[in-house]
Protein backbone atom coordinates (compact mmCIF):
# COMPACT_ATOMS: atom_id res chain seq x y z
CA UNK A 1 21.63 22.51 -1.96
CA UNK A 2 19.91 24.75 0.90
CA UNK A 3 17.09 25.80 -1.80
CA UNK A 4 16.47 22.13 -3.11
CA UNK A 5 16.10 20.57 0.33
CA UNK A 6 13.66 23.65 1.13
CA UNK A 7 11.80 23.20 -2.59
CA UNK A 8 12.16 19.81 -3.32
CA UNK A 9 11.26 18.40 0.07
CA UNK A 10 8.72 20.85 0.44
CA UNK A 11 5.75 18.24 0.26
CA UNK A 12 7.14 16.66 3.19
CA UNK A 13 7.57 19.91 4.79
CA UNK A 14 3.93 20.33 4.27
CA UNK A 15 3.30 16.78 6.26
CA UNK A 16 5.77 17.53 8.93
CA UNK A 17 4.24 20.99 9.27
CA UNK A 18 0.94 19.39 9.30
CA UNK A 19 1.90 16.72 12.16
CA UNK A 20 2.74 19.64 14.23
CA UNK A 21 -0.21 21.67 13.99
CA UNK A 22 -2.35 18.92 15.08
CA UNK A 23 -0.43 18.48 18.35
CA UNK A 24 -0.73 21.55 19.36
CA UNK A 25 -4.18 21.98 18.60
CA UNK A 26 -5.18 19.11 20.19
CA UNK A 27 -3.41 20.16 23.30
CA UNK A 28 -5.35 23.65 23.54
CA UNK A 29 -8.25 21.47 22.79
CA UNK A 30 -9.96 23.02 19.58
CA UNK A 31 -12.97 21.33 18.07
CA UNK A 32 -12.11 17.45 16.32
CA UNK A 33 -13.62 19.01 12.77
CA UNK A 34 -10.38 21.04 12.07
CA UNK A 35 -8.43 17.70 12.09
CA UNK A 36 -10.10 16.37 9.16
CA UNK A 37 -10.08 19.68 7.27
CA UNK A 38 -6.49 20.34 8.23
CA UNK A 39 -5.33 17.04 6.76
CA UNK A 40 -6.96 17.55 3.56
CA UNK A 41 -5.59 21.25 2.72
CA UNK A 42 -1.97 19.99 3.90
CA UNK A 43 -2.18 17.19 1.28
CA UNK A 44 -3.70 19.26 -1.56
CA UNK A 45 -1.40 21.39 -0.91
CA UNK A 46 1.52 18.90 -1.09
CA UNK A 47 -0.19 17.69 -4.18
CA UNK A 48 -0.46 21.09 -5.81
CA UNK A 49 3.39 21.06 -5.10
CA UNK A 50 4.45 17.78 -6.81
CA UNK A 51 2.19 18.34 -9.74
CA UNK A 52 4.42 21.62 -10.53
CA UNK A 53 7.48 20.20 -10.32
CA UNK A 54 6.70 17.45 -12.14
CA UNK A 55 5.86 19.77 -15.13
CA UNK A 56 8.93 21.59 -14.69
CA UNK A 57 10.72 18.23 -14.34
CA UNK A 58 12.70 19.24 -11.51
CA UNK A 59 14.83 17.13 -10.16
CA UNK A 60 17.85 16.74 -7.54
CA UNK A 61 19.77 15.13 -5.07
CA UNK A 62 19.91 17.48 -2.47
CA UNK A 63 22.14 14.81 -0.31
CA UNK A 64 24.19 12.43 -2.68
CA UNK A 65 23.91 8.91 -1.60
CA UNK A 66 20.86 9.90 0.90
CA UNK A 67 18.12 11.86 -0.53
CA UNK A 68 17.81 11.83 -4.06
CA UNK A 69 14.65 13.48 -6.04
CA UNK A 70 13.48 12.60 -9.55
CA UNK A 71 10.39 11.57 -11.41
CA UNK A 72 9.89 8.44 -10.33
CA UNK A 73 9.99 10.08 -6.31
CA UNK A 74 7.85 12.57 -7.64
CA UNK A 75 5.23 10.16 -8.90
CA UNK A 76 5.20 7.95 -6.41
CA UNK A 77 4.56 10.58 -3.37
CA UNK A 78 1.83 11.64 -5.81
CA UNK A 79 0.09 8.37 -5.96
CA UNK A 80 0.24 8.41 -2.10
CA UNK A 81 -0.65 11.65 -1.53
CA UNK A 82 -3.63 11.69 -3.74
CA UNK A 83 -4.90 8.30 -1.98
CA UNK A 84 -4.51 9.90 1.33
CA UNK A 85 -6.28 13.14 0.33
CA UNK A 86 -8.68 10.18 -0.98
CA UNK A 87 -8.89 8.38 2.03
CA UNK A 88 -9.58 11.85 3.90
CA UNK A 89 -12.60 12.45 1.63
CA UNK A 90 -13.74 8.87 2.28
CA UNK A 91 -13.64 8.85 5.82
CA UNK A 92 -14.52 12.24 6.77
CA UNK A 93 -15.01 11.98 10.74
CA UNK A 94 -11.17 11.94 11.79
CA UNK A 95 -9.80 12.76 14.95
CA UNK A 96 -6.68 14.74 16.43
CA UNK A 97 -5.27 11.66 16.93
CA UNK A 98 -6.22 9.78 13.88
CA UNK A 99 -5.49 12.79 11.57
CA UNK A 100 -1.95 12.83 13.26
CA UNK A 101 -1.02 9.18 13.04
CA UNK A 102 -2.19 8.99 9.23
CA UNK A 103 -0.36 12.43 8.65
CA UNK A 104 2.61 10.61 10.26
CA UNK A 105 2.22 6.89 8.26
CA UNK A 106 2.34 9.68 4.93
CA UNK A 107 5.13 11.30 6.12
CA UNK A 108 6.95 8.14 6.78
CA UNK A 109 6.22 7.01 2.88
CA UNK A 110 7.43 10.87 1.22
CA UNK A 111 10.76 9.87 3.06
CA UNK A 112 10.86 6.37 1.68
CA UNK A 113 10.42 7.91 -1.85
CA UNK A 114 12.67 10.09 -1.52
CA UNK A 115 15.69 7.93 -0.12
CA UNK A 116 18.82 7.30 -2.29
CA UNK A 117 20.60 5.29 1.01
CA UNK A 118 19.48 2.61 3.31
CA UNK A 119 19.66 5.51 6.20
CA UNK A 120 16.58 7.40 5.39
CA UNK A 121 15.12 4.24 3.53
CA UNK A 122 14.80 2.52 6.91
CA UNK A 123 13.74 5.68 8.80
CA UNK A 124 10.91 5.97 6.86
CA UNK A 125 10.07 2.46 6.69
CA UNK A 126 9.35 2.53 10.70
CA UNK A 127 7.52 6.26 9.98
CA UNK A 128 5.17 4.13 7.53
CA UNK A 129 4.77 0.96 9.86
CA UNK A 130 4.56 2.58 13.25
CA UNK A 131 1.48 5.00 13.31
CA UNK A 132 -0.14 2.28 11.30
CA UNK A 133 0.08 -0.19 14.66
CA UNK A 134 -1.34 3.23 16.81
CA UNK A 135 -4.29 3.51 14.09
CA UNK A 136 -5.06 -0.26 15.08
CA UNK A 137 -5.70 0.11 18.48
CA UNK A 138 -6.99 3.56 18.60
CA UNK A 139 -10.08 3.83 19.33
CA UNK A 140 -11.17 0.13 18.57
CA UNK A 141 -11.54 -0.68 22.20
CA UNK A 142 -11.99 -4.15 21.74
CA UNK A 143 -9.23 -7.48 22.55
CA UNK A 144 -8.80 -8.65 18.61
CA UNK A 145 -7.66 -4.66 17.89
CA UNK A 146 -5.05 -5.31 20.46
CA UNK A 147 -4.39 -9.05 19.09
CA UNK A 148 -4.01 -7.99 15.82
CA UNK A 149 -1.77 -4.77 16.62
CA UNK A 150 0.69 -6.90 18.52
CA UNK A 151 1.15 -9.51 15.98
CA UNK A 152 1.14 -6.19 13.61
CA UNK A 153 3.81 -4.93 16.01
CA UNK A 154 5.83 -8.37 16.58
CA UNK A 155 6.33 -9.53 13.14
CA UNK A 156 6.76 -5.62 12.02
CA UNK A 157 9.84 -5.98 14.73
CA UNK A 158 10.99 -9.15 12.95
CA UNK A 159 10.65 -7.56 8.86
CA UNK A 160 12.89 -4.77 10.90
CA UNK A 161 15.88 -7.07 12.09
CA UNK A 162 16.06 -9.09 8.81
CA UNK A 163 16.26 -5.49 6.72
CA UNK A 164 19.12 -4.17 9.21
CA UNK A 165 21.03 -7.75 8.69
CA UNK A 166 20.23 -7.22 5.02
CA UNK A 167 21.79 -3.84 5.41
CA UNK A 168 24.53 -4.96 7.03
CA UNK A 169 25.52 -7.91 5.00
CA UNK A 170 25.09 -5.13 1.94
CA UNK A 171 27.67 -2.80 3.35
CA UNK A 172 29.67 -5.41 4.18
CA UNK A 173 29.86 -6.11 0.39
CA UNK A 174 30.00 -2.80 -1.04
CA UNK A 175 31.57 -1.11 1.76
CA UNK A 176 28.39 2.16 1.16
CA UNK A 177 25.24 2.46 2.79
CA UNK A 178 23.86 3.62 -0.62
CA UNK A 179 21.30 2.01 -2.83
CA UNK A 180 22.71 1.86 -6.00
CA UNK A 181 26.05 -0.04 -5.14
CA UNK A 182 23.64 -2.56 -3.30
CA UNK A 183 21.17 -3.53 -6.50
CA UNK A 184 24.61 -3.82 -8.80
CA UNK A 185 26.03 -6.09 -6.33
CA UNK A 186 22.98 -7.68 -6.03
CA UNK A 187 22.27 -8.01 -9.91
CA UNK A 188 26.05 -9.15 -10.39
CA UNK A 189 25.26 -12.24 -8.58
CA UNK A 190 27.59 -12.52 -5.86
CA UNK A 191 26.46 -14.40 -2.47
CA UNK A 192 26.95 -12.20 -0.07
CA UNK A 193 24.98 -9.46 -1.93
CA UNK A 194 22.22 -11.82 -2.92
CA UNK A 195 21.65 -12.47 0.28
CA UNK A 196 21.30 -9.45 2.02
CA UNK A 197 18.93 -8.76 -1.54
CA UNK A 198 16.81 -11.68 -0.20
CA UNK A 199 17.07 -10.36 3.19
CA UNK A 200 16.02 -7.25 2.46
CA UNK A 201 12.96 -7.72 0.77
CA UNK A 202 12.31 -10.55 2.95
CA UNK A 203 11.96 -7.87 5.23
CA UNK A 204 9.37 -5.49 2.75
CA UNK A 205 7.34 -8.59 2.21
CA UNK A 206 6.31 -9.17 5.37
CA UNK A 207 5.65 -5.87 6.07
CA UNK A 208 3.56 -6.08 2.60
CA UNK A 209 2.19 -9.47 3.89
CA UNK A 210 3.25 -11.04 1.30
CA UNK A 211 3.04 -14.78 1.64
CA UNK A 212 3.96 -16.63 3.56
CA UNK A 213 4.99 -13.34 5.24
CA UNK A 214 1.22 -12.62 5.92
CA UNK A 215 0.16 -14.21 9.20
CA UNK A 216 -0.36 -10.93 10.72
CA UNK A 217 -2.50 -9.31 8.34
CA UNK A 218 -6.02 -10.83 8.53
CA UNK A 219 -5.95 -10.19 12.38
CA UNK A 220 -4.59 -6.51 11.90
CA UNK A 221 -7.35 -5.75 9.46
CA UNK A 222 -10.28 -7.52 10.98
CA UNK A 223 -9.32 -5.96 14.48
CA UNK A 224 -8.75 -2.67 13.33
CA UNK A 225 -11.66 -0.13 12.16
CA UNK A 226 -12.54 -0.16 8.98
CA UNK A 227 -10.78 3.43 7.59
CA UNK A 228 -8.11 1.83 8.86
CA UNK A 229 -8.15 -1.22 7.33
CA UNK A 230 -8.71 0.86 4.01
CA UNK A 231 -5.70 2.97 4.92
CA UNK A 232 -3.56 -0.65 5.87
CA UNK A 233 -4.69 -2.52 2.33
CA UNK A 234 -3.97 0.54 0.54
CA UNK A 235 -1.30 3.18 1.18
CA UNK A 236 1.10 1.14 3.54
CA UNK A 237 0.81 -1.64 1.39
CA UNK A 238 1.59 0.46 -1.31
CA UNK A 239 4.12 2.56 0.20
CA UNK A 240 5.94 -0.75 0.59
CA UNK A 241 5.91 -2.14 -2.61
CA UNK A 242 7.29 1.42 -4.30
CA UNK A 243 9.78 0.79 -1.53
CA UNK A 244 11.04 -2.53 -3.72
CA UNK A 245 11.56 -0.23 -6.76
CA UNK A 246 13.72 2.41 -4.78
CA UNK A 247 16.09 -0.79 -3.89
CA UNK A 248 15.84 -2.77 -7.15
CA UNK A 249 15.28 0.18 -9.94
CA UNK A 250 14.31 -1.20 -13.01
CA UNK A 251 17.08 -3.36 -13.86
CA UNK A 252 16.89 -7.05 -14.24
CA UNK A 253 17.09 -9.54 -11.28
CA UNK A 254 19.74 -12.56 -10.91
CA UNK A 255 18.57 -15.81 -11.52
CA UNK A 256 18.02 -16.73 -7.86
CA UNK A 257 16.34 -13.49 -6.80
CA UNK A 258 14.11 -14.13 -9.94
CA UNK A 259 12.74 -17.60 -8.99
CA UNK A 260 12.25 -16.63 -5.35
CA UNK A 261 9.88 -13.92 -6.28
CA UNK A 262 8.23 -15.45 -8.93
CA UNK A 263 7.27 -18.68 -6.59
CA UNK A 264 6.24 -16.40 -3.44
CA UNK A 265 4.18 -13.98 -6.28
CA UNK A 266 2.20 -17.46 -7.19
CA UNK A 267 1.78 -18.52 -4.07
CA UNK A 268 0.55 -15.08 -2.73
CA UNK A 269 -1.85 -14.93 -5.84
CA UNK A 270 -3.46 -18.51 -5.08
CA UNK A 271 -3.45 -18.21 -1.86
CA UNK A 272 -4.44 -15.02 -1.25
CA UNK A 273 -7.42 -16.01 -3.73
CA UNK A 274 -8.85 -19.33 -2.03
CA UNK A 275 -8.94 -18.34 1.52
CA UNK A 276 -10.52 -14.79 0.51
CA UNK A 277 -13.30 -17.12 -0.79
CA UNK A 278 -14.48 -18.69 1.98
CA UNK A 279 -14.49 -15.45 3.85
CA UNK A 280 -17.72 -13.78 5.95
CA UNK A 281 -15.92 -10.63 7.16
CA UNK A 282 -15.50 -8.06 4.62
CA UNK A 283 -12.03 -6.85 6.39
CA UNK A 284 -10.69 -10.13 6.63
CA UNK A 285 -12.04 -10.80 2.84
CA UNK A 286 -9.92 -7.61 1.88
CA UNK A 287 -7.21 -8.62 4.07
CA UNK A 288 -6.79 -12.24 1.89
CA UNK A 289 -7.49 -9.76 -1.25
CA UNK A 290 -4.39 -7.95 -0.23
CA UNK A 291 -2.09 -11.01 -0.02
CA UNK A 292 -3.31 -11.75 -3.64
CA UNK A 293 -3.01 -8.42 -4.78
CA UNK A 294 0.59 -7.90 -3.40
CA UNK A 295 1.39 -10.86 -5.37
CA UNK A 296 0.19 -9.31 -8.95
CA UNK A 297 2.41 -6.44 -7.76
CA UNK A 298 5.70 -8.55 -6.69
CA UNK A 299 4.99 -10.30 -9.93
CA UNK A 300 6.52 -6.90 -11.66
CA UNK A 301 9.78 -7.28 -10.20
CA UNK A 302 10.85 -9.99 -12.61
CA UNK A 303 10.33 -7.62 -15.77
CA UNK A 304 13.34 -6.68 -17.54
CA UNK A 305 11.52 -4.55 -20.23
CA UNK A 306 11.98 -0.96 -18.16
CA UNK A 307 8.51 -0.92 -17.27
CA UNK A 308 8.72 -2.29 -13.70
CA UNK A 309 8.14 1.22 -11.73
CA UNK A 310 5.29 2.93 -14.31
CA UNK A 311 3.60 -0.79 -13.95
CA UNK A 312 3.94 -0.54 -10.26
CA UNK A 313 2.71 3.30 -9.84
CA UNK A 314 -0.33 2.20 -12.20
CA UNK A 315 -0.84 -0.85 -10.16
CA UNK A 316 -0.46 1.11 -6.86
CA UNK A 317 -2.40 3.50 -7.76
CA UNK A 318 -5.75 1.80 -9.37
CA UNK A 319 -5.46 -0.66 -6.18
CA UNK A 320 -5.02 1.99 -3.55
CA UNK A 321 -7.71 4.09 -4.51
CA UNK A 322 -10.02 0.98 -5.29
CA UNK A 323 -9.92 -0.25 -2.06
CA UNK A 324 -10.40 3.03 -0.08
CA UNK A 325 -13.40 3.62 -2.35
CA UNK A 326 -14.86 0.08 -1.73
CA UNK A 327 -14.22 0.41 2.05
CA UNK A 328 -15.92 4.12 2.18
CA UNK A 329 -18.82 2.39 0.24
CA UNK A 330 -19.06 -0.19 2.71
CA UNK A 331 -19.04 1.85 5.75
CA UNK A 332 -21.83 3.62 4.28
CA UNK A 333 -24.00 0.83 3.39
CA UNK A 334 -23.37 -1.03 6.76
CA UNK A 335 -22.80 1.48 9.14
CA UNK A 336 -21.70 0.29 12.55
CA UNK A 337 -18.73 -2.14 13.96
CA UNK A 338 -20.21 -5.73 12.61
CA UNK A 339 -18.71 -6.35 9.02
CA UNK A 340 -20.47 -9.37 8.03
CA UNK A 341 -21.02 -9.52 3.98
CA UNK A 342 -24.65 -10.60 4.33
CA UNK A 343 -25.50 -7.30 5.40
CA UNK A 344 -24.83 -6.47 1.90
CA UNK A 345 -27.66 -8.60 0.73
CA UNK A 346 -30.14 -6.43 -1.04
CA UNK A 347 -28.80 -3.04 -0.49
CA UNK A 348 -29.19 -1.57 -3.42
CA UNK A 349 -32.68 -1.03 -3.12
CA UNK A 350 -32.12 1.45 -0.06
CA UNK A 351 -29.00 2.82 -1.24
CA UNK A 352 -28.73 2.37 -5.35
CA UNK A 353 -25.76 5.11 -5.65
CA UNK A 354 -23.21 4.00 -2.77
CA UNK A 355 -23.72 0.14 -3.89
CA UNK A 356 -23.38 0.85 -7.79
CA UNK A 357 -19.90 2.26 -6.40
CA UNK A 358 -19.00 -0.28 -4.20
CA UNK A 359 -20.31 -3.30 -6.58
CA UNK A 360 -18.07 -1.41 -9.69
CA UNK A 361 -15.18 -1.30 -7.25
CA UNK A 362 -15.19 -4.97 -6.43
CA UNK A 363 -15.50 -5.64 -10.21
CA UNK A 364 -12.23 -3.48 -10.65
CA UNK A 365 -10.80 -5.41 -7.79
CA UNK A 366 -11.42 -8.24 -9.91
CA UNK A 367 -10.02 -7.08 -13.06
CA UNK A 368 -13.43 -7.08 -14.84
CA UNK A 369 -12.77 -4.91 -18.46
CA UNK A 370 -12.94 -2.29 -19.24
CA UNK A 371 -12.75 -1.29 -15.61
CA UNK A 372 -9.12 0.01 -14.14
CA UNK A 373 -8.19 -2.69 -12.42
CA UNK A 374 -7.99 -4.73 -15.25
CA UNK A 375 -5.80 -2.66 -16.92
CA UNK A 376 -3.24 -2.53 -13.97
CA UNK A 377 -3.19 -6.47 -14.38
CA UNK A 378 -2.85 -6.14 -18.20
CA UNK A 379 0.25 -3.82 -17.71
CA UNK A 380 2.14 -6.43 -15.56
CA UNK A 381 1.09 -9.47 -17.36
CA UNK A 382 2.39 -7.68 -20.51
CA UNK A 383 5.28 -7.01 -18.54
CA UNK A 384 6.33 -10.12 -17.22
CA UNK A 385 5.25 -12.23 -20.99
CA UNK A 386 7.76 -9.34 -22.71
CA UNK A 387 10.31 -10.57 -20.20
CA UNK A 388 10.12 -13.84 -20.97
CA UNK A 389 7.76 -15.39 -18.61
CA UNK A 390 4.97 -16.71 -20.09
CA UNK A 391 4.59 -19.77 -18.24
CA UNK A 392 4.60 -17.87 -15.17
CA UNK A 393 2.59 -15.62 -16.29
CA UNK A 394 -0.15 -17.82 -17.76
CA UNK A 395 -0.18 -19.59 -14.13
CA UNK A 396 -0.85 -16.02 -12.35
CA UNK A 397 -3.68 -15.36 -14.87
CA UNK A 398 -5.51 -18.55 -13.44
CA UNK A 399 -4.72 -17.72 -10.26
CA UNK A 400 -6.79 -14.40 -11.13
CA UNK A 401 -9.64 -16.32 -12.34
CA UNK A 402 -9.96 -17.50 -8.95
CA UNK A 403 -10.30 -14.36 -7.12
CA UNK A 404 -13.08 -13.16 -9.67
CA UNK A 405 -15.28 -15.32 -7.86
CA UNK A 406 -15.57 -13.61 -4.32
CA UNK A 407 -15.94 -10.25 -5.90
CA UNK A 408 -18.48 -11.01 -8.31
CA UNK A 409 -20.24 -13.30 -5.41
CA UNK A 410 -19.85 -9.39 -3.16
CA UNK A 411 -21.38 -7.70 -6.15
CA UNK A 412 -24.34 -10.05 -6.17
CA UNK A 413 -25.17 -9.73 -2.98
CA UNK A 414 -26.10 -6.03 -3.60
CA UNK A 415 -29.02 -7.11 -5.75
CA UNK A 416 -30.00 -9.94 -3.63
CA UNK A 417 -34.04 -10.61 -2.78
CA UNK A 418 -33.90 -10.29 0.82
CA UNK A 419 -33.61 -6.62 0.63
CA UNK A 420 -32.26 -5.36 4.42
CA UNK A 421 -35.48 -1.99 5.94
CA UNK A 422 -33.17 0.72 5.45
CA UNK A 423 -34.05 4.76 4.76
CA UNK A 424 -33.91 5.76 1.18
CA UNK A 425 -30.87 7.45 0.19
């Protein structure tokens, strides 16, 4: 047991080790370009790690009934740590403090992965959320930062208290704190386990913004800067929805939990879609893009195929990494704090590479073929019609027609005639 926590948790040793180096190097004052560097070996290195032991296929449960490793774990602290070590490229100019509260947020969603009981689950649910509300305010120095990171902060605090009463009701039906008595009770239909199920991910969905769970994202994003927006839309978001697979597995849902997420996934999708339309500010336009994104993904829980986590890790995955590059494309063509899209108008004549990435990263967004984001739609639509929802699922597919608009109207802009003075790149 002694070797596999040391071995098997050793990525998040790596993070933890990580988190503690940059404290004490920021307290003997080194130089800021250590943080960024720092960051980036630490999740290489935790990368290098999961990437042998997934072709060993090691797996264990170092703690029965709290900390349980297998592939799916393995995979999804992957996915995360590659977008991070992504993120790190993307936004190279990091901080102490930054460096720490991202290494933190990562830390926070290796222990979510690895959870087997609601214990550790909900630890590192409040590792994920917290540093994200520090990376809000930090360094913004401006009132919607701290507008956004309170409501961030406030309705964070209320996701919290409905997953403990989940929790709660949950042990008071199974009489464990562990997952896997909670999702049988919960598929076996009885009340008291459905709803602490609903509870529950009531609780993820706000902190995934789904709607109408969202009210606090498009003030969180706009206020914060943009890497951390990128970080928000991407890994916590993320982190959050592989949370939902850790609880639910990939067995079928009750009929009640079934309809519930299938009418919030629709109205995330259309939502999400129409108000991103009428946006001017890129972050809050990603922030809508989110809420219709985290529908597509909620959307996957009502598959009963056995595909519902390798959909999810795709999805999580393409997404993630999409938006981080889009955001680290945008910074770059309008550098500065103002994020209004008509600065995009033209670009490409100063800066041809950065916007060719950016404008094929909005068509992923979109779900244009044969880029990947269409394919992580195509794997959950497939999904969910192999379940037996093709009603549903033809309903979500308009709802994705809608969003097509806004990115292709971004990707437009790029080539627009009233080309922005800018140097060459």
């Amino acid at each position: 047991m002694a070797s596999d926590l040391a071995y098997g948790l050793l990525p998040d040793h790596l993070l933890l080790a990580l988190v503690l180096v940059l404290m004490l190097l920021e307290t003997v004052g080194a130089r800021e370009r250590l943080a960024s560097l720092l960051l980036r070996l630490a999740l290489l290195g935790a990368c290098a790690v999961l990437w042998q032991q997934l072709a060993t296929g090691y797996a264990a449960e170092p703690l029965p009934g709290e900390i349980r490793i297998d592939r799916f774990a393995l995979l999804a602290k992957l996915v995360i740590l590659a977008c991070g070590l992504l993120w790190s490229l993307g936004f190279p100019r990091g901080t102490y403090k930054s460096a720490f509260l991202a290494g933190s947020s990562l830390l926070g969603a290796l222990v979510i992965m690895d959870s087997a009981g609601f214990i550790l689950l909900f630890l590192g649910i409040e590792m994920l959320s917290l540093p994200a509300f520090a990376l809000i305010v930090h360094g913004a120095g401006r009132g919607t930062a701290a507008e956004g990171a309170f409501k961030y902060l406030l309705l964070s605090a209320v996701a919290s208290a409905s997953m403990l009463f989940g929790i709660a009701l949950g042990y008071g039906a199974t009489g464990s704190l562990a997952i896997a008595p909670f999702a049988d009770a919960v598929r076996a239909g009885a009340p008291p386990a459905v709803a602490a199920g609903l509870l529950v991910a009531s609780g993820l969905f706000l902190k995934a913004a789904v709607f109408p769970f969202h009210g606090w994202a498009p003030d969180a994003y706009s206020g914060a800067r943009l890497h951390v927006t990128g970080l928000l839309a991407s890994i916590v978001k993320g982190a959050v929805i592989l949370a939902l697979i850790r609880i639910f597995g990939t067995g079928g849902l009750n009929a009640e939990t079934t309809a519930v997420v299938v009418v919030l996934a629709m109205l995330s999708i259309f939502y999400g879609n129409f108000a991103a339309i009428k946006q001017r500010s890129f972050k809050r336009l990603i922030a809508y893009s989110s809420i219709a994104h985290a529908g597509y993904m909620v959307f996957a829980l009502v598959d009963t195929t056995g595909g519902r986590a390798s959909d999810l890790l795709w999805y999580v995955a393409i997404y993630a990494s999409t938006v981080i590059v889009a955001c680290a494309a945008f910074a770059v063509l309008c550098p500065g704090e103002g994020d209004d899209v008509q600065a995009l108008d033209g670009v490409f004549r100063a800066h041809p590479l950065t916007a060719l990435v950016f404008g094929l990263a909005m068509l992923s967004l979109a779900g244009i073929p044969p880029l990947p984001g269409f394919f992580a739609k195509l794997f959950v639509f497939t999904s969910v019609v192999a379940s037996g929802y093709l009603a549903a699922a033809a309903v979500a597919f308009v709802g994705s027609f809608i969003g097509v608009t806004y990115y292709l109207a971004l990707f437009f802009r790029l080539f627009a005639g009233d080309a922005q003075t800018a140097p060459a790149e």
